[in-house]
Structures are given as structure tokens and as C-alpha cells.
N, C-alpha and C. Protein backbone atom coordinates (compact mmCIF):
# COMPACT_ATOMS: atom_id res chain seq x y z
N UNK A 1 -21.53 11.79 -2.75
CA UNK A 1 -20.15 11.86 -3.18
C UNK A 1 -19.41 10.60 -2.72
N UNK A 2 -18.88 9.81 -3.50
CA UNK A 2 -18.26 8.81 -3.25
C UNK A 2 -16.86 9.59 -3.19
N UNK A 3 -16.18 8.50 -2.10
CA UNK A 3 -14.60 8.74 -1.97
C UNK A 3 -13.46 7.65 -2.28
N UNK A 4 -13.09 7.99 -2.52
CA UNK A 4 -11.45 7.18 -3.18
C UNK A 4 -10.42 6.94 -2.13
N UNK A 5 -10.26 5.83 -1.81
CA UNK A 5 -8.58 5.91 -1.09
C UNK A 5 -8.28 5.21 -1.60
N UNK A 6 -6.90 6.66 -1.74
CA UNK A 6 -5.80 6.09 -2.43
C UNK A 6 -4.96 5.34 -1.40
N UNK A 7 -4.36 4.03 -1.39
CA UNK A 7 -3.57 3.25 -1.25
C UNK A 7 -2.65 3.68 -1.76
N UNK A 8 -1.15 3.98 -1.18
CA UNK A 8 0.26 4.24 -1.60
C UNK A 8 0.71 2.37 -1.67
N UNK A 9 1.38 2.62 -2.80
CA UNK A 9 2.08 0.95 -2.58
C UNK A 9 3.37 0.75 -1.71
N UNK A 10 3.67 0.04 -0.95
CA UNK A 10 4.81 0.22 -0.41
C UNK A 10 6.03 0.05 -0.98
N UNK A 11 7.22 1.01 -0.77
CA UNK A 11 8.36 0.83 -1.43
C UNK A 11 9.23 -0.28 -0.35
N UNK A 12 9.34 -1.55 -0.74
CA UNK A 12 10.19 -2.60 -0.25
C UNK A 12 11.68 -2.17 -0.70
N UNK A 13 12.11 -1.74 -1.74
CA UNK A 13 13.42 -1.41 -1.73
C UNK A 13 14.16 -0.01 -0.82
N UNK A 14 13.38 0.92 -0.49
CA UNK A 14 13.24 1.67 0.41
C UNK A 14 13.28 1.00 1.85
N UNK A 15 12.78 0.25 2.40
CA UNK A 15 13.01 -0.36 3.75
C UNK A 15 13.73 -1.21 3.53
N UNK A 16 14.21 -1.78 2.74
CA UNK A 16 15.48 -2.86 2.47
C UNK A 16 16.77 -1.87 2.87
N UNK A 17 16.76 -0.80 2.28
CA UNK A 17 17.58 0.18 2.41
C UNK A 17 18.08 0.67 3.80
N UNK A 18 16.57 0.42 4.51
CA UNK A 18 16.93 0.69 5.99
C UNK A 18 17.22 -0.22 6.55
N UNK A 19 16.91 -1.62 6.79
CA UNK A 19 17.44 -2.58 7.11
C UNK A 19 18.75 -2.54 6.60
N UNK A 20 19.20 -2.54 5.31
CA UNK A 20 20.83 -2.44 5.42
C UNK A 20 21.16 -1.07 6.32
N UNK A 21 21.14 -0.20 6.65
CA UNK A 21 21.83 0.54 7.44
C UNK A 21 21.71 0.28 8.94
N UNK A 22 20.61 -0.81 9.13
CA UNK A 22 20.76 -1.58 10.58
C UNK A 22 22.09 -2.63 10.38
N UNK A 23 22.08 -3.33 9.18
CA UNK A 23 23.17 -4.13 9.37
C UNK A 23 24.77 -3.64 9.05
N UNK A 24 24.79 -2.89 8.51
CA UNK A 24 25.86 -2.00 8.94
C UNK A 24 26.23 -1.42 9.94
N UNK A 25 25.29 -1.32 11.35
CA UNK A 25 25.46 -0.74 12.87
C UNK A 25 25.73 -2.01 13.60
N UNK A 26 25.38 -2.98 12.59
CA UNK A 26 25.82 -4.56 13.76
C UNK A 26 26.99 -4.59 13.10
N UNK A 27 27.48 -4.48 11.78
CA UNK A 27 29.28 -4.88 11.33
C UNK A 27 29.82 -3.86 11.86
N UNK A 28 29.72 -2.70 12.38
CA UNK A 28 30.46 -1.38 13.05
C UNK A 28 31.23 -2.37 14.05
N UNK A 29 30.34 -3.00 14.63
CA UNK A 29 30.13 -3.16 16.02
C UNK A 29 30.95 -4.68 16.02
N UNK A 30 31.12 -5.61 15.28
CA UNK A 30 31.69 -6.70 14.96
C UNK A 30 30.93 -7.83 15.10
N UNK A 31 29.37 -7.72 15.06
CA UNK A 31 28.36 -8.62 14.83
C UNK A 31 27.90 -8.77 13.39
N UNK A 32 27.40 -9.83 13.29
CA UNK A 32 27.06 -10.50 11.73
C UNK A 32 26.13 -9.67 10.88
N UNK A 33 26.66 -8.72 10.19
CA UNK A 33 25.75 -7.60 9.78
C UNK A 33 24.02 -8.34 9.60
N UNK A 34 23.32 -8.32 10.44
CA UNK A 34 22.41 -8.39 9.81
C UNK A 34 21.10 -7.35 10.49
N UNK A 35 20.40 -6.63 9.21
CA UNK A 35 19.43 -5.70 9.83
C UNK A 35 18.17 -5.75 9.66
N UNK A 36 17.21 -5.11 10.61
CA UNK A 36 15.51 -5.46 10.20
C UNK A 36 15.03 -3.92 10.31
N UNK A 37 14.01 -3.85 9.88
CA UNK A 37 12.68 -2.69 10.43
C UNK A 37 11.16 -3.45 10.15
N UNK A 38 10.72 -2.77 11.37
CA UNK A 38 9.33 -3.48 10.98
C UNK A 38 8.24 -2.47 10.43
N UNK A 39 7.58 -2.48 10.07
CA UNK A 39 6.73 -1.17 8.96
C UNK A 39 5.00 -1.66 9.39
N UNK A 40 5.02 -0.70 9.38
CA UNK A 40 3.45 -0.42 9.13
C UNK A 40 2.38 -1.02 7.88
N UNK A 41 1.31 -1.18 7.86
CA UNK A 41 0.45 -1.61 6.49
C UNK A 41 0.67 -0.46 5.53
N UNK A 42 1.45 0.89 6.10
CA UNK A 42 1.43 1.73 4.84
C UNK A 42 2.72 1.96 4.59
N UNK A 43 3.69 1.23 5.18
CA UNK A 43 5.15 1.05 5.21
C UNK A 43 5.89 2.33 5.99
N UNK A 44 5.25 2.63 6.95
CA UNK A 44 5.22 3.75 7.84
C UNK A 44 6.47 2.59 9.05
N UNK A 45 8.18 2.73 9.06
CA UNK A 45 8.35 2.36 10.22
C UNK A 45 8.33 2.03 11.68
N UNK A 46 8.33 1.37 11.95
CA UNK A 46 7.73 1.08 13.55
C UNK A 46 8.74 0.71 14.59
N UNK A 47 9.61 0.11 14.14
CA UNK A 47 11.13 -0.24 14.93
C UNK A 47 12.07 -0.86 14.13
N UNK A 48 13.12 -0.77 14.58
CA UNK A 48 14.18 -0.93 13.76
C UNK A 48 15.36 -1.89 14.60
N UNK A 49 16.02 -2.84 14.14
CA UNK A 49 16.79 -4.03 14.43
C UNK A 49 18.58 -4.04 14.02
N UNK A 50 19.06 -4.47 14.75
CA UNK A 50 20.54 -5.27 14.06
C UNK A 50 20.91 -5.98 14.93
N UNK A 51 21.49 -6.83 14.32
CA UNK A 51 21.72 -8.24 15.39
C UNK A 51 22.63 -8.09 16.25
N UNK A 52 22.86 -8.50 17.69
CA UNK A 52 23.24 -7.63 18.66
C UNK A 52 23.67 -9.06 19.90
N UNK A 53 23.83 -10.39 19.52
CA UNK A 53 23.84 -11.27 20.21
C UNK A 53 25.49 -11.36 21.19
N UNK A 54 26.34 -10.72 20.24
CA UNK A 54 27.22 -10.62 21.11
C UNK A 54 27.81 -9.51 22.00
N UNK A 55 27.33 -8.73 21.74
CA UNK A 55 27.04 -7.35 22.31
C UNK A 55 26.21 -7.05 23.32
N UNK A 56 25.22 -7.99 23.26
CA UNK A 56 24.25 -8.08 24.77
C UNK A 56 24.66 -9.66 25.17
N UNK A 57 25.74 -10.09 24.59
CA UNK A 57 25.67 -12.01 25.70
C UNK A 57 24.13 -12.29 25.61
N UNK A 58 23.47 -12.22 24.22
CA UNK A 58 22.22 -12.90 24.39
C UNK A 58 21.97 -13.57 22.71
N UNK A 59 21.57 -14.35 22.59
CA UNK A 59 21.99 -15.55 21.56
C UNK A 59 19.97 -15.19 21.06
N UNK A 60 19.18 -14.51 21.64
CA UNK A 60 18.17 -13.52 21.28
C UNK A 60 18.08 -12.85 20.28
N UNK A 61 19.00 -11.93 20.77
CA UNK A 61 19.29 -11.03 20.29
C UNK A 61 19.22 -10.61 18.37
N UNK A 62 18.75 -11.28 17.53
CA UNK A 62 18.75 -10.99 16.41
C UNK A 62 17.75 -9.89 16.17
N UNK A 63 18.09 -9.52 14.41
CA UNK A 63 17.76 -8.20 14.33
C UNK A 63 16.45 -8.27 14.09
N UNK A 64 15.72 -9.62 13.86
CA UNK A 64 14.36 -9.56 13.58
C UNK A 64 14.02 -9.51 14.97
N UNK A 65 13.87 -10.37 16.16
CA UNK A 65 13.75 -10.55 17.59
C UNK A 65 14.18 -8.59 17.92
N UNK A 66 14.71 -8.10 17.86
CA UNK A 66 15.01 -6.86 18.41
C UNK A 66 14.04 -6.03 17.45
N UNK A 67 13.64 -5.93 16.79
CA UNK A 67 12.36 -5.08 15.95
C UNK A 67 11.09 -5.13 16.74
N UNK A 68 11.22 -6.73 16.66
CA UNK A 68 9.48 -7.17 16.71
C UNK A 68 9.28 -6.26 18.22
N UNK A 69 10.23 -6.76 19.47
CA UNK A 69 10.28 -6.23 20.47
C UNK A 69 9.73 -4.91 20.86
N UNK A 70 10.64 -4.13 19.98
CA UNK A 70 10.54 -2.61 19.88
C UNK A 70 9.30 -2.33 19.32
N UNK A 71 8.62 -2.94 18.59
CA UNK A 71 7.62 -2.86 18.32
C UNK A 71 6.63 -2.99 19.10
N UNK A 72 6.05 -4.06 19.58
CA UNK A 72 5.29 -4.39 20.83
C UNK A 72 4.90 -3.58 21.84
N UNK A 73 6.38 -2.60 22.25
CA UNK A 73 6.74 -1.86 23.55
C UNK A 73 5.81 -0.56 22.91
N UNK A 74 6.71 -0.10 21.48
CA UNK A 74 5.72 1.40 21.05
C UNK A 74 4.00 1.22 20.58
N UNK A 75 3.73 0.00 20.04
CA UNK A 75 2.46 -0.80 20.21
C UNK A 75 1.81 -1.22 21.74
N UNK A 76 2.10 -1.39 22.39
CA UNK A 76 1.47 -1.78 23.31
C UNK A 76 0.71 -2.97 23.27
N UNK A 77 1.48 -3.66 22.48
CA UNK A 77 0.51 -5.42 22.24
C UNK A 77 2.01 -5.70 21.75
N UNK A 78 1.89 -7.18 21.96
CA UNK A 78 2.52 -8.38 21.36
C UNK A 78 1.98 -8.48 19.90
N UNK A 79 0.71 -8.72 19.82
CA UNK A 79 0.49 -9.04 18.65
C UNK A 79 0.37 -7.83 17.36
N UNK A 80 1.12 -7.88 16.26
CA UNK A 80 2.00 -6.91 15.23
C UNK A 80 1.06 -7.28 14.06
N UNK A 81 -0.74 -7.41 14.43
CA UNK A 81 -0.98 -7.81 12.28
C UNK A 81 -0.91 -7.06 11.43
N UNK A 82 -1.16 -6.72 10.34
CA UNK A 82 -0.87 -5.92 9.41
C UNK A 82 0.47 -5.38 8.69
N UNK A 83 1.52 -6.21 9.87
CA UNK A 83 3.22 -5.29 9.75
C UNK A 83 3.53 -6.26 8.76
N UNK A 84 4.68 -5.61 8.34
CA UNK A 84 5.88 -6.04 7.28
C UNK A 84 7.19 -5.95 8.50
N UNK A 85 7.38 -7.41 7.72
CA UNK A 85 9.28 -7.38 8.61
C UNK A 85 10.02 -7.38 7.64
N UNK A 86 10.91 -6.45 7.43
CA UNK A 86 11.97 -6.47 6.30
C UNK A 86 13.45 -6.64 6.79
N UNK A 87 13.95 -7.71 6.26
CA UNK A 87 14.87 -7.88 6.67
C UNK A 87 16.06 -8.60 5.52
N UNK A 88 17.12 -8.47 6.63
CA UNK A 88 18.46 -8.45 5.07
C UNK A 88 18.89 -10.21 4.37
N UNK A 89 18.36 -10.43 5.59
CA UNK A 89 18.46 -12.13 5.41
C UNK A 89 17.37 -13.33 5.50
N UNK A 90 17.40 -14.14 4.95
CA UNK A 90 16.11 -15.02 5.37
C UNK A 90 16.02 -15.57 7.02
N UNK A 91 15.11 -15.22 7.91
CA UNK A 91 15.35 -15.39 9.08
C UNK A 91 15.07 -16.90 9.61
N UNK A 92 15.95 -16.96 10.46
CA UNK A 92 15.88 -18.16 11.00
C UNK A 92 14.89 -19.17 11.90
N UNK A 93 14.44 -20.04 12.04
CA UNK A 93 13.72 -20.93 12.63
C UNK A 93 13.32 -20.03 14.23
N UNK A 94 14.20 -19.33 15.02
CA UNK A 94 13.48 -18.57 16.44
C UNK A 94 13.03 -17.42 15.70
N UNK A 95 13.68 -16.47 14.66
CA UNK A 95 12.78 -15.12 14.37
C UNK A 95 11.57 -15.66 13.64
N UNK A 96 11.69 -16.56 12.80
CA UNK A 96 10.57 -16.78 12.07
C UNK A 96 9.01 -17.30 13.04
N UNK A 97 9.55 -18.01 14.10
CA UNK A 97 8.47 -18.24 15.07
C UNK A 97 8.12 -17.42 15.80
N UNK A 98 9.23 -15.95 16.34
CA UNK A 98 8.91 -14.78 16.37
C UNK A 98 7.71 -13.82 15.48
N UNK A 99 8.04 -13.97 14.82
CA UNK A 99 7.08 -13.36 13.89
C UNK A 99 5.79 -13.87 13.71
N UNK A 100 5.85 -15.31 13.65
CA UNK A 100 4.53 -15.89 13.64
C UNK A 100 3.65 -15.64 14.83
N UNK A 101 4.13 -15.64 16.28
CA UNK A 101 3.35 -15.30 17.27
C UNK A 101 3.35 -14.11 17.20
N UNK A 102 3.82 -12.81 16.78
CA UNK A 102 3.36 -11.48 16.74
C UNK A 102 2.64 -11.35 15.96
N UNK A 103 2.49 -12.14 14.51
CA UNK A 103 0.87 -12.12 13.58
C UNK A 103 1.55 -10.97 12.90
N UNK A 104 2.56 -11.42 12.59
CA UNK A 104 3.57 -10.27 11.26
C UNK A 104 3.22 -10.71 9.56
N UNK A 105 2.55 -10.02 9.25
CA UNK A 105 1.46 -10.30 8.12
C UNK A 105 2.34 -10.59 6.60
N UNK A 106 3.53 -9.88 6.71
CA UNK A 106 4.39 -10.04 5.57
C UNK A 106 5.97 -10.06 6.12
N UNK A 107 6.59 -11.13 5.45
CA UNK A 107 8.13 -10.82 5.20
C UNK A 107 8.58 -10.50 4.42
N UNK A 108 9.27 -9.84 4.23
CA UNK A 108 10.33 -9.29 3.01
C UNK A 108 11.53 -9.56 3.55
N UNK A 109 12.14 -10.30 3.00
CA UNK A 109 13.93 -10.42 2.88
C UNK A 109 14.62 -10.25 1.35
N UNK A 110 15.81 -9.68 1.99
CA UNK A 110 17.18 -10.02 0.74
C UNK A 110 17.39 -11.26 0.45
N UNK A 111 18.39 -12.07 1.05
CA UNK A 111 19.23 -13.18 0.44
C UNK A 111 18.75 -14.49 1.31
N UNK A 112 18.85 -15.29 0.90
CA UNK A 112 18.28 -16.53 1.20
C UNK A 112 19.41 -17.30 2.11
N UNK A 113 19.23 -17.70 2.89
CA UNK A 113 20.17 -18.19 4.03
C UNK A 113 19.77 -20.27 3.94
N UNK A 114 20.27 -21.05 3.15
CA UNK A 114 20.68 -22.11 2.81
C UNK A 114 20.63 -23.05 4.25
N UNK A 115 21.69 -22.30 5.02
CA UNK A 115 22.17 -23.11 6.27
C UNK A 115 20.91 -23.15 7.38
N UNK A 116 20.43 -21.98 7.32
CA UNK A 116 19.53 -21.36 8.66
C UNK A 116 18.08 -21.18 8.19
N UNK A 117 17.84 -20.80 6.88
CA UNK A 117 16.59 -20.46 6.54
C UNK A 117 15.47 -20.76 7.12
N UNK A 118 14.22 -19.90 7.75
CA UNK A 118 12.85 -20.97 7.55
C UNK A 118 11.88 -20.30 7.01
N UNK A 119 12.45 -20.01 5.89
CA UNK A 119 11.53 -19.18 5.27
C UNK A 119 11.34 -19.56 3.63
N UNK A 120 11.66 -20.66 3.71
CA UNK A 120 11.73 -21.21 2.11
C UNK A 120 13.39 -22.32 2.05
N UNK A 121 14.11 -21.65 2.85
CA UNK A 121 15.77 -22.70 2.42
C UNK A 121 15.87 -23.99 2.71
N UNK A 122 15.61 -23.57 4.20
CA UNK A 122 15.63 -25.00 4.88
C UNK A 122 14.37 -25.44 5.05
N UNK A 123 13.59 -24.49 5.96
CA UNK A 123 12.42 -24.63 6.46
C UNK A 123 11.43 -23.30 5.83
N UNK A 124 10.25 -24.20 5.82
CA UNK A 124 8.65 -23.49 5.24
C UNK A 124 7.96 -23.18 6.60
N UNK A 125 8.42 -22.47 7.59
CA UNK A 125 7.35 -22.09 8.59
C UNK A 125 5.98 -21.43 8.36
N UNK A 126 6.62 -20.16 7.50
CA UNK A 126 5.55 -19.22 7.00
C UNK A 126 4.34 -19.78 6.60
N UNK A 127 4.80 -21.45 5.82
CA UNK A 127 3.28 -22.03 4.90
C UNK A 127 3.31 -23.31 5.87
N UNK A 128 3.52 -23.33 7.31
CA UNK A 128 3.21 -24.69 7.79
C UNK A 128 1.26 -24.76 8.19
N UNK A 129 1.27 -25.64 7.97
CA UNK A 129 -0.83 -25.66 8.05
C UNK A 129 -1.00 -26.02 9.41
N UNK A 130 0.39 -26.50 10.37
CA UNK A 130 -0.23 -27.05 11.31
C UNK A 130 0.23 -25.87 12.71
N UNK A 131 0.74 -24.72 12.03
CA UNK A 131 0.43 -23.48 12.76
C UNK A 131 -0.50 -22.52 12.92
N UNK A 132 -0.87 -21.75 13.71
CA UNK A 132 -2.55 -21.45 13.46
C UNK A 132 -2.26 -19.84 12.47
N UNK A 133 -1.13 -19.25 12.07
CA UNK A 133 -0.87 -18.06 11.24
C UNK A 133 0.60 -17.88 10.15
N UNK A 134 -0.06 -17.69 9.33
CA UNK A 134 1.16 -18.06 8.04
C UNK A 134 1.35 -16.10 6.98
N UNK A 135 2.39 -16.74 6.92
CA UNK A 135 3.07 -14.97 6.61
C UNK A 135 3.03 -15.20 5.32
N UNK A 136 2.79 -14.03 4.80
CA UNK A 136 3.23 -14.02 3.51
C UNK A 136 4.77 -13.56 3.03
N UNK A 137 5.48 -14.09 2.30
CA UNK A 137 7.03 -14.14 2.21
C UNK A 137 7.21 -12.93 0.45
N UNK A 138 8.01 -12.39 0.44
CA UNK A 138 8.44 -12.14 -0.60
C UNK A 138 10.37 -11.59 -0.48
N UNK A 139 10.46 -12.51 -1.57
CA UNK A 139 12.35 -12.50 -1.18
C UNK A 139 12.88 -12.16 -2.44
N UNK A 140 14.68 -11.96 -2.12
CA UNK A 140 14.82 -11.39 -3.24
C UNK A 140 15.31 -9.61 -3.39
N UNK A 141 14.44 -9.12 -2.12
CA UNK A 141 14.36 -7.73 -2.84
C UNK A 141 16.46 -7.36 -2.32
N UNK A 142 16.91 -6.24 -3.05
CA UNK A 142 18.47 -6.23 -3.24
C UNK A 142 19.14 -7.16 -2.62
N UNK A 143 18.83 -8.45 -3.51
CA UNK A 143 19.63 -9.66 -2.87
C UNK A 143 20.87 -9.42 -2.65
N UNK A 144 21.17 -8.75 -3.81
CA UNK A 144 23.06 -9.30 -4.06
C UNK A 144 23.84 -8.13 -3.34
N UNK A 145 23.26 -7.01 -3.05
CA UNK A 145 23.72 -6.59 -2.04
C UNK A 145 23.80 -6.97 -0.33
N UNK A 146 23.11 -7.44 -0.26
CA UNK A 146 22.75 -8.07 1.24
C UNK A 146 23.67 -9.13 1.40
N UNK A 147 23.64 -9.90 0.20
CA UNK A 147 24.33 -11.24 0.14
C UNK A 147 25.61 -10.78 0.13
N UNK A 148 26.22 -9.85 -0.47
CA UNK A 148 27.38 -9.59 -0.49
C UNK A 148 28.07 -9.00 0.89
N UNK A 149 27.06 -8.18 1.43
CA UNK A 149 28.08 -7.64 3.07
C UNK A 149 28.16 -8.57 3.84
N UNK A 150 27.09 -10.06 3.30
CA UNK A 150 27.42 -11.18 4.87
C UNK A 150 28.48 -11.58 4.36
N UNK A 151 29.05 -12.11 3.09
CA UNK A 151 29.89 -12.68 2.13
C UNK A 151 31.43 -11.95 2.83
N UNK A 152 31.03 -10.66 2.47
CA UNK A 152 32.10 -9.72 2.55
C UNK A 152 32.68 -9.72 4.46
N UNK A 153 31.86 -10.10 5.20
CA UNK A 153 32.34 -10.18 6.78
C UNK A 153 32.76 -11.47 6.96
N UNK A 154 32.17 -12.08 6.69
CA UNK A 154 32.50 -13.84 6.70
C UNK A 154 33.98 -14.07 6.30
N UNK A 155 34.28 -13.07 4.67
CA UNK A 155 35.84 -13.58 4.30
C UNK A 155 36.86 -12.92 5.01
N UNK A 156 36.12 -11.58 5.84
CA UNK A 156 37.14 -10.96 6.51
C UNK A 156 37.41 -11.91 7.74
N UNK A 157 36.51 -13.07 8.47
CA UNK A 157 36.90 -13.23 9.36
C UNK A 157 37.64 -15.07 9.20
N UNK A 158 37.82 -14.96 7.85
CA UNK A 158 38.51 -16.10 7.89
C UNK A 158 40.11 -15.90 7.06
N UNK A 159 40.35 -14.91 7.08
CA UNK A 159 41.61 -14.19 7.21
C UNK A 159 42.59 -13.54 8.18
């Protein structure tokens, strides 16, 4: 008797979903909405993020850096392969090197971050050759929502 596994595909708009309700617990709070979860190879959550730098006086503190963490601790390793980091924004040059030393197998982000990116905007970490582990990226998923609550805090605070 041969057996079949079935592979579930993962729903990325589903954990996008949760990552926005992390970044909505950082705009509660009057930090830069931005939120993560990190998932499993079967998109089974594993920890969950919002950026928190001024709230802990730690410039760390982002919502990808606060996942991976939480992760590690309920893992019991540093190193995270097989995970998905989903997150609301394209992460920046310290999460993205975050991720690379935890051996975080996929990113998923919303909106593309121009100023900060290293995930395609500014900077290509994910595909650098002269790092010894490269992520696979997929962006995009409910951009224009994501894009819109940083949009939407940003104009509140220049009013």
C-alpha cells in the first residue's frame, strides 16, 4: 500500500492577517505599526511580533527581531529552518540579517519599504552569494493594506 501526503498549501493571506493584528498592538501602543509571526513549514504559528522599540528603550526591538526570538526560546535552537516570517513590511537590513542567521527559509511581506528595505528596495540580502544562507522572498501579499496603516500613522503624526 502506498501512501499519499497530502501537503496543505499554506495560506499567506491568513498569516498576513495575523501579522496585521500584531501591528495594530504596536499602533495601540504608539509604535510604528508594524507586525510579524513566524510559522511553521505547515504554516502552523510559532511566535508572534510587533515592533516595540519604544516601549522597551530598545532600538531591537522590531517585530521581526521579537518573533524570531520567541521562537528560538519555544524551539530551543537559534536556528529556525523550514519557517516562514511574515511580515507587514519589507524588513530592514538588522531583521533581515536576523533572519538569515536563524536559517528562516521564507519571507513573506506586504509593502515594500523604499527607505529601509533589504529585501529587494534598497538592499538584496536574501540573494547575497557572499552569505552562506539566502531566503526565499515573496512580497506583495495585502500590500495596500499594510501600506496604508504605515501611511495612515505617519500622516497622523505629522499633524
Amino acid at each position: 500500500m502506498i501512501k499519499t501526503i497530502l501537503r496543505m498549501a499554506v495560506d499567506y493571506d491568513q498569516l498576513m492577517g495575523e501579522a496585521l493584528f500584531e501591528a495594530k498592538k504596536a499602533l495601540e501602543k504608539g509604535e510604528v505599526p508594524v507586525g510579524a509571526v513566524l510559522a511553521g513549514p505547515e504554516g502552523e504559528i510559532l511566535a508572534r511580533g510587533h515592533n516595540q522599540p519604544i516601549s522597551l528603550n530598545d532600538a531591537t526591538a522590531h517585530a521581526e527581531i521579537i518573533a524570531i526570538r520567541e521562537a528560538g526560546k519555544s524551539c530551543g535552537n537559534y536556528r529556525l529552518p523550514g519557517t516562514i516570517l511574515v511580515v507587514t513590511i519589507e524588513p530592514c537590513i538588522m531583521c533581515m540579517g536576523a533572519a538569515i542567521n536563524a536559517r528562516v527559509s521564507r519571507l513573506v511581506f506586504g509593502a515594500f519599504d523604499p527607505k529601509a528595505g533589504a529585501a529587494g528596495s534598497l538592499y538584496k540580502l536574501n540573494e547575497d552569494s557572499r552569505l552562506n544562507h539566502r531566503i526565499e522572498v515573496i512580497s506583495g501579499i495585502r500590500e495596500n493594506e499594510c501600506r496604508e496603516l504605515l501611511q495612515a500613522f505617519f500622516r497622523s503624526k505629522r499633524f
